[in-house]
PDB file of N, CA and C in Angstrom:
ATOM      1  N   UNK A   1      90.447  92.552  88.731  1.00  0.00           N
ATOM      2  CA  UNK A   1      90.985  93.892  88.629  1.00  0.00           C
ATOM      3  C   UNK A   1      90.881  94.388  87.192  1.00  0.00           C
ATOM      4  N   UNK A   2      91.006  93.514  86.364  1.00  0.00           N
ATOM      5  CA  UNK A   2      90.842  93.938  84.860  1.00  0.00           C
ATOM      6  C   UNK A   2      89.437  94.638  84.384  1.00  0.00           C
ATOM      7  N   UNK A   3      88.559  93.971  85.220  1.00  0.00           N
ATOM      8  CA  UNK A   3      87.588  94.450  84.323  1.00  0.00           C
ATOM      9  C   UNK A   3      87.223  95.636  85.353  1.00  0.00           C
ATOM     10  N   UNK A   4      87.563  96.316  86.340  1.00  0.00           N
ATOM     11  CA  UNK A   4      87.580  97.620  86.835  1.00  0.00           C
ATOM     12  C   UNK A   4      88.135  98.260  86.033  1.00  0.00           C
ATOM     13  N   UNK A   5      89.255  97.884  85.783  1.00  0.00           N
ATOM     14  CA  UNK A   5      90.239  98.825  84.882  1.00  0.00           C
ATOM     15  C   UNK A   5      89.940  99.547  83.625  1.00  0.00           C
ATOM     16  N   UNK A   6      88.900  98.543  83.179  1.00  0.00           N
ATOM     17  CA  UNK A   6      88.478  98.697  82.042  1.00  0.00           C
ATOM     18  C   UNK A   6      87.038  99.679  82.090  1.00  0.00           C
ATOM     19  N   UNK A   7      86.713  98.906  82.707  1.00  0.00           N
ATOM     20  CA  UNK A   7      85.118 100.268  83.558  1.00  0.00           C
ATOM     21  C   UNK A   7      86.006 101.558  83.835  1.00  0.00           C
ATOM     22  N   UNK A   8      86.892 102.248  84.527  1.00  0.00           N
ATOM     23  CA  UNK A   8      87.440 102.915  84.825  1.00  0.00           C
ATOM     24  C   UNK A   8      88.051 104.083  83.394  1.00  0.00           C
ATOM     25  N   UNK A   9      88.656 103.016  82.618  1.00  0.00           N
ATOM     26  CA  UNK A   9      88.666 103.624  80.883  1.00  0.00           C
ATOM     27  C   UNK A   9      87.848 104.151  80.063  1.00  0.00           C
ATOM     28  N   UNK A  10      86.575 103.147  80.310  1.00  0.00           N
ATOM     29  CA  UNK A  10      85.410 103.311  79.508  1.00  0.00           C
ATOM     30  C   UNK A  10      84.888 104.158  79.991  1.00  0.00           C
ATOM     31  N   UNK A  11      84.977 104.431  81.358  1.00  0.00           N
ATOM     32  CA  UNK A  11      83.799 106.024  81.365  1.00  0.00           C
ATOM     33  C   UNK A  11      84.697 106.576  81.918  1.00  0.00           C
ATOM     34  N   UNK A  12      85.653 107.404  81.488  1.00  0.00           N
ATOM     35  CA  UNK A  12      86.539 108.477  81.826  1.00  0.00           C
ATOM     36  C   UNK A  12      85.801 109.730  81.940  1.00  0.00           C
ATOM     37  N   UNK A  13      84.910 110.045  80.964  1.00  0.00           N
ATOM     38  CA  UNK A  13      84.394 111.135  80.637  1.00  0.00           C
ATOM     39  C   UNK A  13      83.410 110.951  81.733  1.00  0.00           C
ATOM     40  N   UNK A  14      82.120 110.168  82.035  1.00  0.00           N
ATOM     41  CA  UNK A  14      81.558 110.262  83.831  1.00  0.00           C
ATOM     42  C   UNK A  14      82.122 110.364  84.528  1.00  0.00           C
ATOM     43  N   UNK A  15      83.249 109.741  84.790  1.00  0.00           N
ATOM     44  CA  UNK A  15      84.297 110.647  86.192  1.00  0.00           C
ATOM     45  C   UNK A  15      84.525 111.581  86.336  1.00  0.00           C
ATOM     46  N   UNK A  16      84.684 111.803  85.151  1.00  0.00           N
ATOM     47  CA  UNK A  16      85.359 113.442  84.708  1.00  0.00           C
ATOM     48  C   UNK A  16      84.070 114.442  84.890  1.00  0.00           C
ATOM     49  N   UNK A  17      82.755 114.305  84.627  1.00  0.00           N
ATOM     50  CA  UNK A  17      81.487 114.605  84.650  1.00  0.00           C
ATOM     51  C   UNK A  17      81.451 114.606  86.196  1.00  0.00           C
ATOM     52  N   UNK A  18      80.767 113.302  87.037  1.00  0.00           N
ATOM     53  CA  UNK A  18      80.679 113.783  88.409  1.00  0.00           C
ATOM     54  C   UNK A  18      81.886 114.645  89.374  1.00  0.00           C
ATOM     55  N   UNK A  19      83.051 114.457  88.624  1.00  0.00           N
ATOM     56  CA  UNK A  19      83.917 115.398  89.617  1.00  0.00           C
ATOM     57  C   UNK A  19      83.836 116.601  88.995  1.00  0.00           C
ATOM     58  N   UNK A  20      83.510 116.992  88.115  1.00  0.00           N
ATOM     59  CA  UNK A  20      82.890 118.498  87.480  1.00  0.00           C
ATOM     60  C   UNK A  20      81.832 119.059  88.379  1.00  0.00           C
ATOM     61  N   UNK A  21      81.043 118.381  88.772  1.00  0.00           N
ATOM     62  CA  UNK A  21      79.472 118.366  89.331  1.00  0.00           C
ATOM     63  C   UNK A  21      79.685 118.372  90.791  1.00  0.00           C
ATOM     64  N   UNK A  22      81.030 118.287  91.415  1.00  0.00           N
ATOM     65  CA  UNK A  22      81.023 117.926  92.597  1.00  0.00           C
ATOM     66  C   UNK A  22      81.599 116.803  93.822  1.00  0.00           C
ATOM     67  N   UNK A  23      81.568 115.794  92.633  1.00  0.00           N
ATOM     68  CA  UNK A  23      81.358 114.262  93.709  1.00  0.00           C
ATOM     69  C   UNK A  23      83.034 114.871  94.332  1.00  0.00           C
ATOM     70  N   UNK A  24      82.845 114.232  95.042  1.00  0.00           N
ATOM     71  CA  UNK A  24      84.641 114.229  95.887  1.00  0.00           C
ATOM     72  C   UNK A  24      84.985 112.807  95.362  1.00  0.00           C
ATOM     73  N   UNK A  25      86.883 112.634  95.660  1.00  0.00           N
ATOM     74  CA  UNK A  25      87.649 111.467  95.187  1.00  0.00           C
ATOM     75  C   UNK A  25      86.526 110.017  96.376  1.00  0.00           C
ATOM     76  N   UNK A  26      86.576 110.654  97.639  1.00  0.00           N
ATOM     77  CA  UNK A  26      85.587 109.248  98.224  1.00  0.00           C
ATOM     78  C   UNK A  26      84.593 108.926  97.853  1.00  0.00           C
ATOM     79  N   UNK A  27      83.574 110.044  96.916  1.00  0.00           N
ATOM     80  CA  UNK A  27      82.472 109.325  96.706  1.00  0.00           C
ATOM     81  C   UNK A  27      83.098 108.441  95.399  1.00  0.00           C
ATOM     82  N   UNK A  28      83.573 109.090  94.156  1.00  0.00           N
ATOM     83  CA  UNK A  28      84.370 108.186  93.324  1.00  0.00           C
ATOM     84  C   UNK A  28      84.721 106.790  93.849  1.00  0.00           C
ATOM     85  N   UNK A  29      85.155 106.582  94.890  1.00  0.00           N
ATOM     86  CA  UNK A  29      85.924 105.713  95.302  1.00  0.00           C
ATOM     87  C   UNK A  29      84.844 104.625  95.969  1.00  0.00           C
ATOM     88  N   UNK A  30      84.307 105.224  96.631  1.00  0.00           N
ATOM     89  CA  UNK A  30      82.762 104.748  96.995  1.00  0.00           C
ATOM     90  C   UNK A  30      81.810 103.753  96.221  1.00  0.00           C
ATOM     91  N   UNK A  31      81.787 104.532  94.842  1.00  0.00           N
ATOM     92  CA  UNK A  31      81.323 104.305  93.937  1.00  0.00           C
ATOM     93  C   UNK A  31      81.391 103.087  93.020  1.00  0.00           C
ATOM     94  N   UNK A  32      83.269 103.017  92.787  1.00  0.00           N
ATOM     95  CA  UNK A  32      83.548 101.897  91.649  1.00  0.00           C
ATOM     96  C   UNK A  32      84.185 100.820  93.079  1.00  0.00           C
ATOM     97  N   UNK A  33      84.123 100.517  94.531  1.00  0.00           N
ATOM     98  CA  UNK A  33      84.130  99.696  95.176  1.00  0.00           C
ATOM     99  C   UNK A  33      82.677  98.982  95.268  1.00  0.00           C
ATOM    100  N   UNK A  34      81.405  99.813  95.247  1.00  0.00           N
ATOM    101  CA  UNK A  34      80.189  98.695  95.397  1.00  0.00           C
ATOM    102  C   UNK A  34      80.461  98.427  94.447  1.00  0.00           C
ATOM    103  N   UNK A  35      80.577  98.959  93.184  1.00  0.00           N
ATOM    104  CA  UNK A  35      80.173  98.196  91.568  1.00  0.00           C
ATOM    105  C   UNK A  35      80.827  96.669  91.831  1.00  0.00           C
ATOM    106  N   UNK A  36      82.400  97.303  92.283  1.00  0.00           N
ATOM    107  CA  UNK A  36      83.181  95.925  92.791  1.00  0.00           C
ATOM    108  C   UNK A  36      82.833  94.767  93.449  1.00  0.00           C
ATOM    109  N   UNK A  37      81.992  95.129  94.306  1.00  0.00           N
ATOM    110  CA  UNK A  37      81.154  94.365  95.981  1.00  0.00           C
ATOM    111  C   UNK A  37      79.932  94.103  94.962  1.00  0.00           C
ATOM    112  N   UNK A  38      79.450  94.525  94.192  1.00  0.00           N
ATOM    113  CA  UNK A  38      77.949  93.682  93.906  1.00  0.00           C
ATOM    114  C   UNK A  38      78.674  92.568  92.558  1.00  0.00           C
ATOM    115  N   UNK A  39      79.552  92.873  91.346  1.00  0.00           N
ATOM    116  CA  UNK A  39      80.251  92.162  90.852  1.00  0.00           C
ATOM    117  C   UNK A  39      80.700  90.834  91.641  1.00  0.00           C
ATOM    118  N   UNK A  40      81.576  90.695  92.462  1.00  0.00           N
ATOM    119  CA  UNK A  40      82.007  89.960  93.598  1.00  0.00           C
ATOM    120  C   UNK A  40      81.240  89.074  94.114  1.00  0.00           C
ATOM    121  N   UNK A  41      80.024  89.589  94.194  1.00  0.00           N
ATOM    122  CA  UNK A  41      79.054  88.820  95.188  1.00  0.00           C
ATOM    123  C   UNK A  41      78.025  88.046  94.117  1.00  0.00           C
ATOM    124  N   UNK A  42      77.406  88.796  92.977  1.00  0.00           N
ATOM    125  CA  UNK A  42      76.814  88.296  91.785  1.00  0.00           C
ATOM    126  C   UNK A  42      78.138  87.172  91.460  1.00  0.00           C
ATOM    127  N   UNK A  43      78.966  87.164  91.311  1.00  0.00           N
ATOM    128  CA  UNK A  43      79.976  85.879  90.912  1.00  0.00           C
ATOM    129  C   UNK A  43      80.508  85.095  91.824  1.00  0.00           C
ATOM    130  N   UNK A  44      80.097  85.135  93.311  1.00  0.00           N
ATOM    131  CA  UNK A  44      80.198  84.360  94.312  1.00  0.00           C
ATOM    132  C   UNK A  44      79.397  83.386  94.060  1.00  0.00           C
ATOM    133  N   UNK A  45      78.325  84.495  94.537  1.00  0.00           N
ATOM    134  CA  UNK A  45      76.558  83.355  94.186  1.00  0.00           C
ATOM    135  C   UNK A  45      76.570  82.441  93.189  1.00  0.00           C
ATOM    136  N   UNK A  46      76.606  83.124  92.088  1.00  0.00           N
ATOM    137  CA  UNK A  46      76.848  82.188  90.977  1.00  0.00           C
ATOM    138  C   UNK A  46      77.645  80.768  90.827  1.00  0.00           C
ATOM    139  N   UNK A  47      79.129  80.960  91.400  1.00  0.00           N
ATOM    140  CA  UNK A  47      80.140  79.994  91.932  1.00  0.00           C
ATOM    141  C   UNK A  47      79.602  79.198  92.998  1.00  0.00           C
ATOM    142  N   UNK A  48      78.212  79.702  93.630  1.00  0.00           N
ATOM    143  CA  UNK A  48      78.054  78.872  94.745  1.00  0.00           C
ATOM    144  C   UNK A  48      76.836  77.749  94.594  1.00  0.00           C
ATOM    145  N   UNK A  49      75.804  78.335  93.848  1.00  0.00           N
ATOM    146  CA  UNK A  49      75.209  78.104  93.281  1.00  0.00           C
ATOM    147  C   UNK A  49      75.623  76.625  91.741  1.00  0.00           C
ATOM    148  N   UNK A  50      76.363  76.930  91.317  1.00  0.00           N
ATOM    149  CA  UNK A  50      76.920  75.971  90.312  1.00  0.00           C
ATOM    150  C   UNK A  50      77.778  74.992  91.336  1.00  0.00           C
ATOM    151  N   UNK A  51      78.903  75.221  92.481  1.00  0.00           N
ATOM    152  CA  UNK A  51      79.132  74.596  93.306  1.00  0.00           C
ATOM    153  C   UNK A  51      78.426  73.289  93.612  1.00  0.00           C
ATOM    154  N   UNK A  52      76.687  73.725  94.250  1.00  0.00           N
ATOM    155  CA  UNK A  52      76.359  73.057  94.823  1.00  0.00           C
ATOM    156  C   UNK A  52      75.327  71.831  94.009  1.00  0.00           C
ATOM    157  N   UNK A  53      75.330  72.764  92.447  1.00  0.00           N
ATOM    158  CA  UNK A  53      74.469  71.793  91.665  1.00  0.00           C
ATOM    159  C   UNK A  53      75.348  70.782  90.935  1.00  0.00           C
ATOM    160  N   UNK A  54      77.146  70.744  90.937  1.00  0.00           N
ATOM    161  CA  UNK A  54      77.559  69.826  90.272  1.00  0.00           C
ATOM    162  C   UNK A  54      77.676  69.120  91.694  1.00  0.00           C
ATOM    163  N   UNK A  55      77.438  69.203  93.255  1.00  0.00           N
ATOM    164  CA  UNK A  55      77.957  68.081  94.186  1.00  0.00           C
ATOM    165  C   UNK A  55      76.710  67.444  93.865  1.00  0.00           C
ATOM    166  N   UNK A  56      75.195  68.181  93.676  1.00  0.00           N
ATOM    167  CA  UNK A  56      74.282  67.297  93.635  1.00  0.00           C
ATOM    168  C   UNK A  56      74.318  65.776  92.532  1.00  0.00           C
ATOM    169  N   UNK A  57      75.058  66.307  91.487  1.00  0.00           N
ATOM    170  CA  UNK A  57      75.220  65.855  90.101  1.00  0.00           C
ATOM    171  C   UNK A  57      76.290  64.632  90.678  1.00  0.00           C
ATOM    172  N   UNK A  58      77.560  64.609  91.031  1.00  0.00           N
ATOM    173  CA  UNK A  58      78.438  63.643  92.316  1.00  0.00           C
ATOM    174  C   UNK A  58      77.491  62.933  92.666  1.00  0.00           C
ATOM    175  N   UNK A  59      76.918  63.438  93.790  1.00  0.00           N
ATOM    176  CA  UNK A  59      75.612  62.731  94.656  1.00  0.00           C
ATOM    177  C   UNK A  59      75.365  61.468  94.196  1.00  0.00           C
ATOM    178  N   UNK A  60      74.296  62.016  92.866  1.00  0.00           N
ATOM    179  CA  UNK A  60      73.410  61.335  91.892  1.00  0.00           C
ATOM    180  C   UNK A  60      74.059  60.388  90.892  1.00  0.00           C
ATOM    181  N   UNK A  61      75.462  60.497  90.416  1.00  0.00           N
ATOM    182  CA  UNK A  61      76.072  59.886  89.801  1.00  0.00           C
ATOM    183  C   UNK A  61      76.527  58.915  90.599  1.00  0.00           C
ATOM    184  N   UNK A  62      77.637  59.309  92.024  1.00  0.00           N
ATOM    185  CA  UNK A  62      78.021  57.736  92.186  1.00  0.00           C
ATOM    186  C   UNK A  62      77.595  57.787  94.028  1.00  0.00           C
ATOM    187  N   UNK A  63      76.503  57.636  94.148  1.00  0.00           N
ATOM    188  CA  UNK A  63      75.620  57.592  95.457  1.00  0.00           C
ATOM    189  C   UNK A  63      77.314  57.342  97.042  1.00  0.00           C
ATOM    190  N   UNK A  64      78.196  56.520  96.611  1.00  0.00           N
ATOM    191  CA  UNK A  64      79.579  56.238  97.698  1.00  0.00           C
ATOM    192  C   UNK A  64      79.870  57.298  98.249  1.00  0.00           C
ATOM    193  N   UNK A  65      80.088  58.323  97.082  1.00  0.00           N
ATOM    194  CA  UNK A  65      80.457  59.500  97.307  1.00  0.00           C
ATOM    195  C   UNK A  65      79.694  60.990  98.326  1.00  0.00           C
ATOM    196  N   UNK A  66      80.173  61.137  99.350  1.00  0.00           N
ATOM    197  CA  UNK A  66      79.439  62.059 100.081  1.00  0.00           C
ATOM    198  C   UNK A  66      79.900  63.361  99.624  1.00  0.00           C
ATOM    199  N   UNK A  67      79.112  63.828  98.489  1.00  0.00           N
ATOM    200  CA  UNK A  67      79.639  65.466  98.444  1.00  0.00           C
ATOM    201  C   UNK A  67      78.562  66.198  98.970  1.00  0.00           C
ATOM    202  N   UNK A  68      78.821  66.768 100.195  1.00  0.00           N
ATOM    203  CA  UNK A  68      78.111  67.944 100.956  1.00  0.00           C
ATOM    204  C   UNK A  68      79.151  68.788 101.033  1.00  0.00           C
ATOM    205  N   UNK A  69      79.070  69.625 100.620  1.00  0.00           N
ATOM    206  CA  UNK A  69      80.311  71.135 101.097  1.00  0.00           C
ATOM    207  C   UNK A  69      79.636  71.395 102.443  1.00  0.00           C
ATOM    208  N   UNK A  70      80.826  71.786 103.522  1.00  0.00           N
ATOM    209  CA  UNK A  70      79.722  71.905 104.315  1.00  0.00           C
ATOM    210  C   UNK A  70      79.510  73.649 104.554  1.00  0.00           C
ATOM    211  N   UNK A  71      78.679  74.008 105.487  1.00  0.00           N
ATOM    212  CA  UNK A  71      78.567  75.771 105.552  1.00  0.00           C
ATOM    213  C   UNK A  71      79.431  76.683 105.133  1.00  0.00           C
ATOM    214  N   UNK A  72      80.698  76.120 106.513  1.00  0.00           N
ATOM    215  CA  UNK A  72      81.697  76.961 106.840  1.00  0.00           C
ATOM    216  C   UNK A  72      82.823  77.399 105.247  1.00  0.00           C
ATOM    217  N   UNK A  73      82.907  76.303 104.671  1.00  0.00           N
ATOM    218  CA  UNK A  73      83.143  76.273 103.310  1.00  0.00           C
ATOM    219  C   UNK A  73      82.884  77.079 102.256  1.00  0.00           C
ATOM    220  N   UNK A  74      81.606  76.919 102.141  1.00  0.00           N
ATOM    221  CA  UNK A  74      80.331  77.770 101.366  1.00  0.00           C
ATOM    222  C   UNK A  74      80.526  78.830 102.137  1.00  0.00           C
ATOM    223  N   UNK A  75      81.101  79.736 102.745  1.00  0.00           N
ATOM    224  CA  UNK A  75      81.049  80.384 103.539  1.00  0.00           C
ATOM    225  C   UNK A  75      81.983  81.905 103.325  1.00  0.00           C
ATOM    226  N   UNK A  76      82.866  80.666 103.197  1.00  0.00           N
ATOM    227  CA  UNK A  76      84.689  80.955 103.297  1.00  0.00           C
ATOM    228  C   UNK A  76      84.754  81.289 101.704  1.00  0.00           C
ATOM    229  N   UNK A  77      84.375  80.701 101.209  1.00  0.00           N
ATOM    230  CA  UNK A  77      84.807  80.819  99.605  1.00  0.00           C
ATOM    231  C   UNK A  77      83.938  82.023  99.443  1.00  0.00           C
ATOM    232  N   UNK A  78      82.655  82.251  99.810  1.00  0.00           N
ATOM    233  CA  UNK A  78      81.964  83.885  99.413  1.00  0.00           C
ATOM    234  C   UNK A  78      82.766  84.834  99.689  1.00  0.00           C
ATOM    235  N   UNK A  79      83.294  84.827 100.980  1.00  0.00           N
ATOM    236  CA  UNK A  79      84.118  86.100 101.797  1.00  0.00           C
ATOM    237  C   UNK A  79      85.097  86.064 100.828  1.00  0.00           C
ATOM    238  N   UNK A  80      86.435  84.890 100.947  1.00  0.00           N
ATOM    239  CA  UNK A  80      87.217  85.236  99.825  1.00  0.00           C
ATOM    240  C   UNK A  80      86.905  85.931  98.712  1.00  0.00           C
ATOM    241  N   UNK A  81      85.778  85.632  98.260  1.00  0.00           N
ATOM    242  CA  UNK A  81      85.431  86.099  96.839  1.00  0.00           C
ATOM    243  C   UNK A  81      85.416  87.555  97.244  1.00  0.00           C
ATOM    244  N   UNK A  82      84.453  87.893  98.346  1.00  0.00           N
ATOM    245  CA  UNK A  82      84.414  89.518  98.237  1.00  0.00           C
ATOM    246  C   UNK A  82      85.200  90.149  98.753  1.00  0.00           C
ATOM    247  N   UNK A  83      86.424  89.498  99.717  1.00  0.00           N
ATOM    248  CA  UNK A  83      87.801  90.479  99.899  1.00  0.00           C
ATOM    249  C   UNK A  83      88.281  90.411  98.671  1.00  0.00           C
ATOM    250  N   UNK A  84      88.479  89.484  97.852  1.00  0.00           N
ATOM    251  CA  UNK A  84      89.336  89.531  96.455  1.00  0.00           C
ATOM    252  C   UNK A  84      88.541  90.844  96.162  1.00  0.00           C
ATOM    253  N   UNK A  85      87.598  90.675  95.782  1.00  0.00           N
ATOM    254  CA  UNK A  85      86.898  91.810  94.700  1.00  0.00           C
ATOM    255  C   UNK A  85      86.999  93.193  95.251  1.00  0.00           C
ATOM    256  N   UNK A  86      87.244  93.045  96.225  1.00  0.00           N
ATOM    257  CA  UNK A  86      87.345  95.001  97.274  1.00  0.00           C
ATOM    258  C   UNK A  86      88.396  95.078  96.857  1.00  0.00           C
ATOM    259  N   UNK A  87      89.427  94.280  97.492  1.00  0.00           N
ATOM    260  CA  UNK A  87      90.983  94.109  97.393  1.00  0.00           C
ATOM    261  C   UNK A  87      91.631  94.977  95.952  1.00  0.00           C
ATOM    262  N   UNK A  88      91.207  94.161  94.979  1.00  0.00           N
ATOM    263  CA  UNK A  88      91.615  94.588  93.740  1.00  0.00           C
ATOM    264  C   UNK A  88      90.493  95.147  92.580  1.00  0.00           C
ATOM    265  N   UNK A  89      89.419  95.742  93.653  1.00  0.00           N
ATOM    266  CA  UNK A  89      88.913  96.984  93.214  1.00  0.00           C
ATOM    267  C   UNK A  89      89.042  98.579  93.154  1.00  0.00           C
ATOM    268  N   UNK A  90      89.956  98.123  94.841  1.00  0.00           N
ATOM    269  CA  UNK A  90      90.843  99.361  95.426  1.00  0.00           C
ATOM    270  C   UNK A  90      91.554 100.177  93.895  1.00  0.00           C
ATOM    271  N   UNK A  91      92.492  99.445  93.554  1.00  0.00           N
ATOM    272  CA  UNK A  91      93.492  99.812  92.576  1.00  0.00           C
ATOM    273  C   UNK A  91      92.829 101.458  91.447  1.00  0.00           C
ATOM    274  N   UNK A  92      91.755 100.228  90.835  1.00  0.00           N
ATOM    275  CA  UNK A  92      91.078 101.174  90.020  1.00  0.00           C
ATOM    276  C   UNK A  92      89.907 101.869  90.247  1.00  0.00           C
ATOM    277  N   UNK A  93      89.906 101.931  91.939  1.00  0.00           N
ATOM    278  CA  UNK A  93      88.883 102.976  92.355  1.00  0.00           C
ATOM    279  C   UNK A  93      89.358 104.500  92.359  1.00  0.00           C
ATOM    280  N   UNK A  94      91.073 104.166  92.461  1.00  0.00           N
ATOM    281  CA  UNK A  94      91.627 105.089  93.583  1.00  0.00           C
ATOM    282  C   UNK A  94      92.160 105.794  92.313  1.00  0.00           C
ATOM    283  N   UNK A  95      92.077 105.011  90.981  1.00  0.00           N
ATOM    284  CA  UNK A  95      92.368 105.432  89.846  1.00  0.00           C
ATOM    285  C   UNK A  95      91.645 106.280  88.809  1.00  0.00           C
ATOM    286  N   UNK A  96      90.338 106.298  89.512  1.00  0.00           N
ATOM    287  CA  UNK A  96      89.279 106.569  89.099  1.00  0.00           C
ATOM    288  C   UNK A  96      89.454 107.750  90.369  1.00  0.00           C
ATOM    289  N   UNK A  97      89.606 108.259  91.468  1.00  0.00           N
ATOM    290  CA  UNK A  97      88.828 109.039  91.904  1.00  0.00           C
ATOM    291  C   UNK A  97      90.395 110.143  91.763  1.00  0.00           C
ATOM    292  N   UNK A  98      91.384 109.956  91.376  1.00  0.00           N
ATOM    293  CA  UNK A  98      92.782 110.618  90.640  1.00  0.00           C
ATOM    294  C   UNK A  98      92.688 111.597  89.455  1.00  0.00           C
ATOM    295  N   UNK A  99      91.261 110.752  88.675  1.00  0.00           N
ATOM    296  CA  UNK A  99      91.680 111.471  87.402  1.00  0.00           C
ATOM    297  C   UNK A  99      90.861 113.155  87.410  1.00  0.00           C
ATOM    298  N   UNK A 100      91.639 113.869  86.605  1.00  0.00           N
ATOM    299  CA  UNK A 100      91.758 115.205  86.550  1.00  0.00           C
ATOM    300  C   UNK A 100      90.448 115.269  85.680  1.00  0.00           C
ATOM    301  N   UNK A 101      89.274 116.204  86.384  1.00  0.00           N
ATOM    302  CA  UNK A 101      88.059 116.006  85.579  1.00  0.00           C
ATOM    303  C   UNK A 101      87.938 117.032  84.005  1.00  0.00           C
ATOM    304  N   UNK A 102      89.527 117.930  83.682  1.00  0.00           N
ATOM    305  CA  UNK A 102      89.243 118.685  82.459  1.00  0.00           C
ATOM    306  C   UNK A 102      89.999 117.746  81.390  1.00  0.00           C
ATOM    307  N   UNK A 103      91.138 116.954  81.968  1.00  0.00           N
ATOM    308  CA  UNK A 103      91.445 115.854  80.643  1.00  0.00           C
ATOM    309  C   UNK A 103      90.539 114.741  80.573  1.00  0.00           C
ATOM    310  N   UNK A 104      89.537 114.242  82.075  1.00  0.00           N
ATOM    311  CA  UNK A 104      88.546 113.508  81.466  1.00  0.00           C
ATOM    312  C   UNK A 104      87.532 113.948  80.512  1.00  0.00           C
ATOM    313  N   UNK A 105      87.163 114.678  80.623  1.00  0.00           N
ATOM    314  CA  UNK A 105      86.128 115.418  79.810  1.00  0.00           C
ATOM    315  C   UNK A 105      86.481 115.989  78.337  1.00  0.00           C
ATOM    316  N   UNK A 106      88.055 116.089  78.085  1.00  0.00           N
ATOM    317  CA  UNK A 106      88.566 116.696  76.962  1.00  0.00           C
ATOM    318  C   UNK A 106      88.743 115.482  76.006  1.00  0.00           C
ATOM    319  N   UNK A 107      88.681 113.853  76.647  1.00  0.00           N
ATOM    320  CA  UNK A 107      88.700 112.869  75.989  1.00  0.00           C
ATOM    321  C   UNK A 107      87.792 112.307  75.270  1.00  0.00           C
ATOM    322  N   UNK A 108      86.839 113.366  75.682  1.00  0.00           N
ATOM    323  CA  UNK A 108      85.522 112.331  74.542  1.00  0.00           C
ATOM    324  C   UNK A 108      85.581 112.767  73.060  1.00  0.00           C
TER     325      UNK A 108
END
């Protein structure tokens, strides 16, 4: 959620710009939820990805040990990841599609 929040700060003045131009509060909202959903999912992957190269690293180190994560796992932990990231993208979407586009624009 922080670093929405902070995207949300940092371009006050583009919010303030596309709702000058038009956009409505849903496309706003629209908007800083994918940023959220591709964030989310770029740091899923990543988590899943590093996941599966330290079980290999297990594996290879002490052969006894069966680390296979299995699917459903690998699975479960992506989704979590991307309800978290919608979840508490909401906050500063909705914060973002609120703001008044003549004090955004009066802030630069």
């Amino acid at each position: 959620m922080n670093v929405m929040l902070v995207a949300v700060s940092q371009r006050t003045a583009e919010i303030g710009l596309l709702k000058a131009l038009g956009a409505s509060a849903r496309q706003i909202v629209v908007l800083f939820l994918s940023e959220a959903f591709l964030l989310s999912l770029l740091g899923s992957t990543l988590g899943l990805a590093f996941g599966q190269l330290m079980a290999l690293v297990v594996r290879e180190s002490f052969p006894i040990l069966p680390a296979y994560p299995p699917l459903w796992a690998n699975l479960l932990a992506v989704t979590v990841a991307l309800f978290t990231g919608l979840l508490f993208g909401l906050i500063p979407a909705r914060r973002a599609a609120r703001l008044d586009p003549v004090l955004a624009l009066s802030r630069r």
